[in-house]
C-alpha atoms as a PDB file:
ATOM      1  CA  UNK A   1       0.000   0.000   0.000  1.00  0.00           C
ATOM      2  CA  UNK A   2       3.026   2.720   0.377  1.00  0.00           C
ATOM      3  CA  UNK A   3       4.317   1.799  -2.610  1.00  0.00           C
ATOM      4  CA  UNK A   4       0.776   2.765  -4.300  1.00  0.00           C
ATOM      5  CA  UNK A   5       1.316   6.226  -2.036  1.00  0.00           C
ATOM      6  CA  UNK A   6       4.984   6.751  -2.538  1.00  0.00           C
ATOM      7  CA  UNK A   7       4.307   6.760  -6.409  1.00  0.00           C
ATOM      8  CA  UNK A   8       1.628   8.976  -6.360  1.00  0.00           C
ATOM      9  CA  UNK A   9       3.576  11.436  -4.216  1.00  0.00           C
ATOM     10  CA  UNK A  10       6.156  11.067  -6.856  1.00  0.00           C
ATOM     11  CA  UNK A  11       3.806  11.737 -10.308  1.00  0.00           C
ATOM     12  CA  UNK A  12       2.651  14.881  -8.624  1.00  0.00           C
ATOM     13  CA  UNK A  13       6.075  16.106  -8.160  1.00  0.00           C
ATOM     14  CA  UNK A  14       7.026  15.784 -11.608  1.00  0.00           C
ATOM     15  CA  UNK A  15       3.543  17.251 -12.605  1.00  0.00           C
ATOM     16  CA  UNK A  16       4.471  20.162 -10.807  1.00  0.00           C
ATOM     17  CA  UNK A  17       8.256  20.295 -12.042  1.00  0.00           C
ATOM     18  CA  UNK A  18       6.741  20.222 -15.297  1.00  0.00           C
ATOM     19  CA  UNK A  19       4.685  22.988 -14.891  1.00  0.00           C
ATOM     20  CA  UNK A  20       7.262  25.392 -13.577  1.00  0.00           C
ATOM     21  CA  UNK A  21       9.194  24.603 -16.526  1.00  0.00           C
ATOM     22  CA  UNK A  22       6.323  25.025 -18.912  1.00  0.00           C
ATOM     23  CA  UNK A  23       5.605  28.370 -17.119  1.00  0.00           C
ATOM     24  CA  UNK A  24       9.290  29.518 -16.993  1.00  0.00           C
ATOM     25  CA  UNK A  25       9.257  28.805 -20.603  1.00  0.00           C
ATOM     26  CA  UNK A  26       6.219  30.680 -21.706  1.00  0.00           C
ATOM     27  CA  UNK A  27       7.488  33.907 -19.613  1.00  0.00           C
ATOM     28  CA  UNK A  28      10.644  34.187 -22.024  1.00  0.00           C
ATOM     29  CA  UNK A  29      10.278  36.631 -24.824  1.00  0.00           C
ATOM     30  CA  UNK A  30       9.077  36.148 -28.432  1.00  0.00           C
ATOM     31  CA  UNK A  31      12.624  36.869 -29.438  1.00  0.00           C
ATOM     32  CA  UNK A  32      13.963  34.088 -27.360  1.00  0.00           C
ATOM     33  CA  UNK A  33      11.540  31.107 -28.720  1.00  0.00           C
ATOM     34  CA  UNK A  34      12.652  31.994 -32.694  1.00  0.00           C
ATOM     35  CA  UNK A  35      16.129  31.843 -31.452  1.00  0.00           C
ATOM     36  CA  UNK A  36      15.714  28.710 -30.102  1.00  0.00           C
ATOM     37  CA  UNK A  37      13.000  27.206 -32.940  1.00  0.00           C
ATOM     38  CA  UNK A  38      15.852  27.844 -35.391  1.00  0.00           C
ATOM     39  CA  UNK A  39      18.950  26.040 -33.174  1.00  0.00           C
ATOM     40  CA  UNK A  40      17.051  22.724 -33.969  1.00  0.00           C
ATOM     41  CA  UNK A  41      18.026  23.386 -37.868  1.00  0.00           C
ATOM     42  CA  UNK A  42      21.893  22.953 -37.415  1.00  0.00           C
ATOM     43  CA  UNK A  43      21.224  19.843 -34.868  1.00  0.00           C
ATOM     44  CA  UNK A  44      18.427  18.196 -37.500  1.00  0.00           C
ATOM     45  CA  UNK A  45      21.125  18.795 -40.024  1.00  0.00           C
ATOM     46  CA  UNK A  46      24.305  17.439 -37.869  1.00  0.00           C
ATOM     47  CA  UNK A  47      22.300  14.421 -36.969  1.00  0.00           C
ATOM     48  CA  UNK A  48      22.302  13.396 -40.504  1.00  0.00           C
ATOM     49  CA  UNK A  49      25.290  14.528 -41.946  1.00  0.00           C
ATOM     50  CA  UNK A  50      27.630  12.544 -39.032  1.00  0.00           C
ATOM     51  CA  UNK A  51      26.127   9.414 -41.372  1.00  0.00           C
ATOM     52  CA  UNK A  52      29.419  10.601 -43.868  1.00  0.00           C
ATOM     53  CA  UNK A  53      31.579  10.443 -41.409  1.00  0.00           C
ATOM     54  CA  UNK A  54      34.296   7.327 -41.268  1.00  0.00           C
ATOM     55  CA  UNK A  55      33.775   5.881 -37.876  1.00  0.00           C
ATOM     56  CA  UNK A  56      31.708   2.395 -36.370  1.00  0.00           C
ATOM     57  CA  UNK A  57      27.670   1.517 -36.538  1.00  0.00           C
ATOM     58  CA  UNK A  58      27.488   2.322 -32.471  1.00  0.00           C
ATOM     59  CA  UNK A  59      29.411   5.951 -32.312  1.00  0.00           C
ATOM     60  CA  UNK A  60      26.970   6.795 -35.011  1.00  0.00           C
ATOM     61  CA  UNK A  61      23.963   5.515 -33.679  1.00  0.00           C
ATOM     62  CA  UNK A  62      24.898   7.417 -29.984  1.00  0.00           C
ATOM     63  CA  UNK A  63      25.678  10.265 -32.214  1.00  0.00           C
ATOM     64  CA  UNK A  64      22.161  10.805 -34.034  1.00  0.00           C
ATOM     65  CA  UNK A  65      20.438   9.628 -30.997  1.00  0.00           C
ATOM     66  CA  UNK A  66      22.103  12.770 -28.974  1.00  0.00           C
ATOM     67  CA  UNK A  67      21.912  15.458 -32.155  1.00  0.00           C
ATOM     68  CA  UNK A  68      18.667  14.383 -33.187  1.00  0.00           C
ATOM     69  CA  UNK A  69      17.521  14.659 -29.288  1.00  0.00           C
ATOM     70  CA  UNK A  70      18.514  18.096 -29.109  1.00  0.00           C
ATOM     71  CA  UNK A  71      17.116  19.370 -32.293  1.00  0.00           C
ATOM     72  CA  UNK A  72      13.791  17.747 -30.844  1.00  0.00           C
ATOM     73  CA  UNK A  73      14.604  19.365 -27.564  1.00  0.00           C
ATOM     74  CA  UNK A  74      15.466  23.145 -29.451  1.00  0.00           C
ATOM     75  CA  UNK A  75      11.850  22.591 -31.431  1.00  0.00           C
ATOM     76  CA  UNK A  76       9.702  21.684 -28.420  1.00  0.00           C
ATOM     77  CA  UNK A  77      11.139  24.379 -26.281  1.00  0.00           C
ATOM     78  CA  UNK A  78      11.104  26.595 -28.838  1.00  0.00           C
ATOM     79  CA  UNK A  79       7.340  25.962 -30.014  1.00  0.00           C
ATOM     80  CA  UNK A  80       6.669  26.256 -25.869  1.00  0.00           C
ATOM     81  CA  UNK A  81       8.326  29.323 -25.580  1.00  0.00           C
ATOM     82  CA  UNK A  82       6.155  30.936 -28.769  1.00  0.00           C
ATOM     83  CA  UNK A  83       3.315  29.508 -27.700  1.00  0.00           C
ATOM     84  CA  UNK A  84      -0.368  29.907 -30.204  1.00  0.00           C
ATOM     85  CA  UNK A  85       0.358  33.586 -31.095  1.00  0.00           C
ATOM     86  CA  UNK A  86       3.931  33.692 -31.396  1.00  0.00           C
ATOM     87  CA  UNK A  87       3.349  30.486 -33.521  1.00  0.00           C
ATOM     88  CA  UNK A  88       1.000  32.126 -35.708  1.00  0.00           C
ATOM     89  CA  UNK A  89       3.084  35.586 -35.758  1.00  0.00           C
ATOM     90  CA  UNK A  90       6.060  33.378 -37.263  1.00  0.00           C
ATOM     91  CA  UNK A  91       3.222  31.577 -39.582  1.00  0.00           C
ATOM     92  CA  UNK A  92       1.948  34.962 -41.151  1.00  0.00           C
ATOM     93  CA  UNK A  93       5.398  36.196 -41.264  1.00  0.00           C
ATOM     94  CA  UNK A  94       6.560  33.433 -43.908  1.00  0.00           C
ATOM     95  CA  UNK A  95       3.212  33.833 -45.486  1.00  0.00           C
ATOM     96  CA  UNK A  96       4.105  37.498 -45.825  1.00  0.00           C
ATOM     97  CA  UNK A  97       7.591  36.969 -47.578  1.00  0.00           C
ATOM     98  CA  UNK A  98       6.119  34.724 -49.805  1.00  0.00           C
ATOM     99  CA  UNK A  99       3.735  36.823 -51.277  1.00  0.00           C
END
């Protein structure tokens, strides 16, 4: 029966990590979530190109599994940080240019 409680306990701490994090990231500025949306290009690209390089099966599977991780990481954060309307501000921006 603790274990049942101890769990519990535990979920609702990470919960409520997870929404200080969520909230920490939404307070940053607009400025700060495009800078961060476009780090995951370089990483997206790095976790592909290391295929080229000359080394074993394993470094380059730990190698894409870390570069691909944070250019998933730089595009979560970076959507969180935007949030709807900074999403759709970057949206109607493109949209803009390509007219």
């Amino acid at each position: 029966m603790k274990e049942k409680i101890i769990l519990g306990e535990a979920t609702n701490l990470i919960k409520h990590l997870f929404n200080k994090i969520k909230a920490w990231l939404q307070s940053l500025s607009f400025r700060t979530g495009v800078i961060v949306l476009l780090c995951c290009i370089p990483f997206y690209i790095l976790s592909f190109a290391q295929m080229l390089l000359p080394i074993g099966a394993a470094a380059k599977g730990v190698l894409w599994t870390i570069l691909f991780g944070l250019a998933k990481t730089c595009q979560y954060g970076g959507l969180t940080i935007l949030g709807v309307e900074g999403y759709n501000r970057v949206r109607n921006w493109f949209k803009w240019r390509k007219d």
